[in-house]
N, C-alpha and C. Protein backbone atom coordinates (compact mmCIF):
# COMPACT_ATOMS: atom_id res chain seq x y z
N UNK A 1 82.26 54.82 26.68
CA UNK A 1 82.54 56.14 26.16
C UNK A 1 82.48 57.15 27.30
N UNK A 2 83.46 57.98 27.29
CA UNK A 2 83.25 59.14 27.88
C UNK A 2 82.85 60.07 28.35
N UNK A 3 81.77 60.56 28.99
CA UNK A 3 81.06 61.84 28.92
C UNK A 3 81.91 63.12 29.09
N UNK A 4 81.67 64.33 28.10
CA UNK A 4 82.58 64.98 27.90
C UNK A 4 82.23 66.29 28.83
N UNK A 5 83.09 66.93 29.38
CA UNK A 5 82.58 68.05 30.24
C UNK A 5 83.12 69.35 30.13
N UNK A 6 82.69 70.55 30.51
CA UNK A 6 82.62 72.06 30.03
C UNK A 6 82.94 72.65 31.29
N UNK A 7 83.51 73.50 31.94
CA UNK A 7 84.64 73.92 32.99
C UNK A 7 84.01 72.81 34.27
N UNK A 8 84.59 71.31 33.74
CA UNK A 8 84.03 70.39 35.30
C UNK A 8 82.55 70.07 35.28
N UNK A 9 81.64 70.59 34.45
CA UNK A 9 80.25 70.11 34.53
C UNK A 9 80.02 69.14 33.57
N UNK A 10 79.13 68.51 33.78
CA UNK A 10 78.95 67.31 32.90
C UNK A 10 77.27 68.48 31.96
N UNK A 11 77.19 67.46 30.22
CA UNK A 11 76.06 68.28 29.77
C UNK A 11 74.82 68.37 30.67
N UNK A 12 74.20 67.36 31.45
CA UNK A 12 73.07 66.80 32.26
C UNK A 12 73.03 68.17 33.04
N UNK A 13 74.06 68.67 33.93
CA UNK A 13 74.20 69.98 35.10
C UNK A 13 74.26 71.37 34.33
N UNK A 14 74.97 71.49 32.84
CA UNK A 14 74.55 72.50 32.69
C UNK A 14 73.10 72.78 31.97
N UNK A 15 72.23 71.65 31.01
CA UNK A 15 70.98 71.75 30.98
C UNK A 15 70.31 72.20 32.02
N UNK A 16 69.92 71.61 33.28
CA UNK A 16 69.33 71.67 34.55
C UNK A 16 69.61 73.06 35.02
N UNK A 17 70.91 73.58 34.95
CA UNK A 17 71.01 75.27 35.29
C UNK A 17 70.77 75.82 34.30
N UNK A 18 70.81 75.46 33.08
CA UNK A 18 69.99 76.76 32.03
C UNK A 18 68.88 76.57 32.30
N UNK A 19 68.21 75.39 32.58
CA UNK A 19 66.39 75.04 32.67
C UNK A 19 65.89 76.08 33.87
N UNK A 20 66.45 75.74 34.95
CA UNK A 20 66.66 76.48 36.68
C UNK A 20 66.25 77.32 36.08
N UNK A 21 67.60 78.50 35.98
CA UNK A 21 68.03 79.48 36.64
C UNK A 21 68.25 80.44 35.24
N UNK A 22 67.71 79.58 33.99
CA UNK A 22 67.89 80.67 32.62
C UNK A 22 66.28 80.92 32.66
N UNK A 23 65.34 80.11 32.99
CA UNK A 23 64.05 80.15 32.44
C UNK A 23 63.89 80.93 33.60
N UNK A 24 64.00 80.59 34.69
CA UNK A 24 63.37 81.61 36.29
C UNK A 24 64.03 83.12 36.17
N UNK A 25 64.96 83.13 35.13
CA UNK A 25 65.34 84.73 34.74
C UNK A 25 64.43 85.58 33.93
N UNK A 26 64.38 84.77 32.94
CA UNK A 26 62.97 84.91 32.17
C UNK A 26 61.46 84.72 32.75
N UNK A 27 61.72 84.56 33.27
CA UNK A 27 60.03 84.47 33.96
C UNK A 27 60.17 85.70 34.30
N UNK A 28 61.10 86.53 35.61
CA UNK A 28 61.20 87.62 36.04
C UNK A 28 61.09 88.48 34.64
N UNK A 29 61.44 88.22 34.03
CA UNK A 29 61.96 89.62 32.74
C UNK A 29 60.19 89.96 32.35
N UNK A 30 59.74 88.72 32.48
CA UNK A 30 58.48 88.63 31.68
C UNK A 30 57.19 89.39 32.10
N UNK A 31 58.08 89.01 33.67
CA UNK A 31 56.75 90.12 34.65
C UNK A 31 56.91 91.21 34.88
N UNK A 32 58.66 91.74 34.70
CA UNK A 32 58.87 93.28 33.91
C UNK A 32 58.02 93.60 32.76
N UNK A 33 58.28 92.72 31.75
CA UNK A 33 57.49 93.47 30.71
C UNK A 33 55.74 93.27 30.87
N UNK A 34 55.14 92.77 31.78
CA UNK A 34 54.00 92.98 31.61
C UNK A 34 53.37 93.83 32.61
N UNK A 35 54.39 94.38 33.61
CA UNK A 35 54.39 95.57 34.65
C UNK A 35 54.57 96.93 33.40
N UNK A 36 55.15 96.65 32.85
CA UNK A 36 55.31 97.87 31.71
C UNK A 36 54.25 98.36 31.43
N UNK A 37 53.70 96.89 30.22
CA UNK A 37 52.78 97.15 29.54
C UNK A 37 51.50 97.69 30.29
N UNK A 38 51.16 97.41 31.70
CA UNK A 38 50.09 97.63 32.16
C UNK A 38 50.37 99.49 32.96
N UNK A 39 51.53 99.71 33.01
CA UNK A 39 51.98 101.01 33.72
C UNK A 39 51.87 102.12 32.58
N UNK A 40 52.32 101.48 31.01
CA UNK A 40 52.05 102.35 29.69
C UNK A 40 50.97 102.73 29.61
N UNK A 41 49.90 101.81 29.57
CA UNK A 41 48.54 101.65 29.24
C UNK A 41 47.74 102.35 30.09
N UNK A 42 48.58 102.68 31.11
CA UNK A 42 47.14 103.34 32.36
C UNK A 42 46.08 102.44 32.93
N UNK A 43 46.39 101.14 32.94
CA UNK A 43 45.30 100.26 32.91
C UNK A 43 44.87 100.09 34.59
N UNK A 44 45.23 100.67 35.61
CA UNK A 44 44.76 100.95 36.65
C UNK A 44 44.69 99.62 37.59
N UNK A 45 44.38 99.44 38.37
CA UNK A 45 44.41 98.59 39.78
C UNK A 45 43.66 97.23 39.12
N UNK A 46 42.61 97.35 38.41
CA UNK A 46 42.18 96.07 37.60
C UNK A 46 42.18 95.54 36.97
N UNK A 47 42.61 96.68 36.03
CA UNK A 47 43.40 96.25 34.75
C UNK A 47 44.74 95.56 34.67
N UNK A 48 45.63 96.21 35.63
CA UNK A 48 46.80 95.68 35.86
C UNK A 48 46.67 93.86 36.44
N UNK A 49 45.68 93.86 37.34
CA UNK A 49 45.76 92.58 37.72
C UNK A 49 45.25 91.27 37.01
N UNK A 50 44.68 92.09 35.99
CA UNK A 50 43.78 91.10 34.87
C UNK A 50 45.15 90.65 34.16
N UNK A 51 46.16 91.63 33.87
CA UNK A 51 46.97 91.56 32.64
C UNK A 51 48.15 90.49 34.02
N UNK A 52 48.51 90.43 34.63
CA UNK A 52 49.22 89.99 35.19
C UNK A 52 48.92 88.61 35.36
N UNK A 53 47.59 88.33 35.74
CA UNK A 53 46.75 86.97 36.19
C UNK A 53 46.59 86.29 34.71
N UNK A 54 46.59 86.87 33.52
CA UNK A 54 45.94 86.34 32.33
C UNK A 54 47.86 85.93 31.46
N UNK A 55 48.23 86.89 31.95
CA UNK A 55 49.90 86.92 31.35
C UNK A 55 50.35 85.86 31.72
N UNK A 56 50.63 85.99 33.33
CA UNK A 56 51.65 85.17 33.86
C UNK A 56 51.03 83.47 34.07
N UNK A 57 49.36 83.10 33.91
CA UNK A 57 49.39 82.16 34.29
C UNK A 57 50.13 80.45 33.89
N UNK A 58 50.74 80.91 32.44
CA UNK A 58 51.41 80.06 31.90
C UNK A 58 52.81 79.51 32.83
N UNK A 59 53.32 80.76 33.43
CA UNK A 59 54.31 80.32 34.35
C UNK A 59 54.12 79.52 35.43
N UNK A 60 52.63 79.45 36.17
CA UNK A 60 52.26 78.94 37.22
C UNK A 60 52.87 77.14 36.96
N UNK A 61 52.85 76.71 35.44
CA UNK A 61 53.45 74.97 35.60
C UNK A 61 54.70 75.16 35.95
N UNK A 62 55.12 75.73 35.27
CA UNK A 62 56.59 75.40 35.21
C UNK A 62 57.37 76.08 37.07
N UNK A 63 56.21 77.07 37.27
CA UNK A 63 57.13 77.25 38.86
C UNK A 63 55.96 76.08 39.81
N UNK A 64 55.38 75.43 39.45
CA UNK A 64 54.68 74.49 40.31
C UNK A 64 55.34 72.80 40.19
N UNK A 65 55.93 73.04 38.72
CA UNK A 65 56.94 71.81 38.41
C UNK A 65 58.00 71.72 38.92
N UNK A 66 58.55 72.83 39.33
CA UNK A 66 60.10 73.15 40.16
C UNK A 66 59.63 73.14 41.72
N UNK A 67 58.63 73.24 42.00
CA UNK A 67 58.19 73.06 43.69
C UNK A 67 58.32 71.59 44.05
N UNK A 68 56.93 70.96 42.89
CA UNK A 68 57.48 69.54 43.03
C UNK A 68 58.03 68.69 43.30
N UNK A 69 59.31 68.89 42.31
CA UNK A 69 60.44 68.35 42.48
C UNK A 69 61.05 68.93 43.54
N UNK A 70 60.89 69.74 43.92
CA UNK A 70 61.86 69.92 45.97
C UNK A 70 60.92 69.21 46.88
N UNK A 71 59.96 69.42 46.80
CA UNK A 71 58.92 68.86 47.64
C UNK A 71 59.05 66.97 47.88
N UNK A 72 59.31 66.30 46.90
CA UNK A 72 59.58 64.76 46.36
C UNK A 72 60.92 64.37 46.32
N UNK A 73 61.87 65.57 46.00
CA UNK A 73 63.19 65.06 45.94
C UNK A 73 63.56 64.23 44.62
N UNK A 74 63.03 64.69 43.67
CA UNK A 74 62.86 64.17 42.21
C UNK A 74 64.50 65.19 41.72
């Protein structure tokens, strides 16, 4: 059977660039909005870094999973 493809990409390449380069957009957006929230709030030099360190640490796998794999060649 065939694998069917979308302008020349196969499904496998465009998963992998929405995974990339849709989620690493969103990550950025995410640390917009929690630069917001901490700039709304007045939450000051410690506050801000609490909300940033406590926010963002969920991202730390997924950009430590994409290092990885350059690092191994996975």
């Amino acid at each position: 059977m065939e694998s069917s493809t979308l302008f020349g990409l196969t499904e496998e390449q465009i998963a992998d660039f929405g995974t990339t380069w849709g989620v690493g957009f969103f990550i950025l957006f995410m640390l917009f909005i929690i630069g917001e929230i901490a700039w709304k709030s007045k939450a000051g030099k410690t506050g801000t870094f609490i909300l940033f360190f406590v926010l963002s640490f969920g991202m730390v796998g997924f950009i430590a999973k994409a290092v990885i794999q350059k690092i191994w060649g996975i």
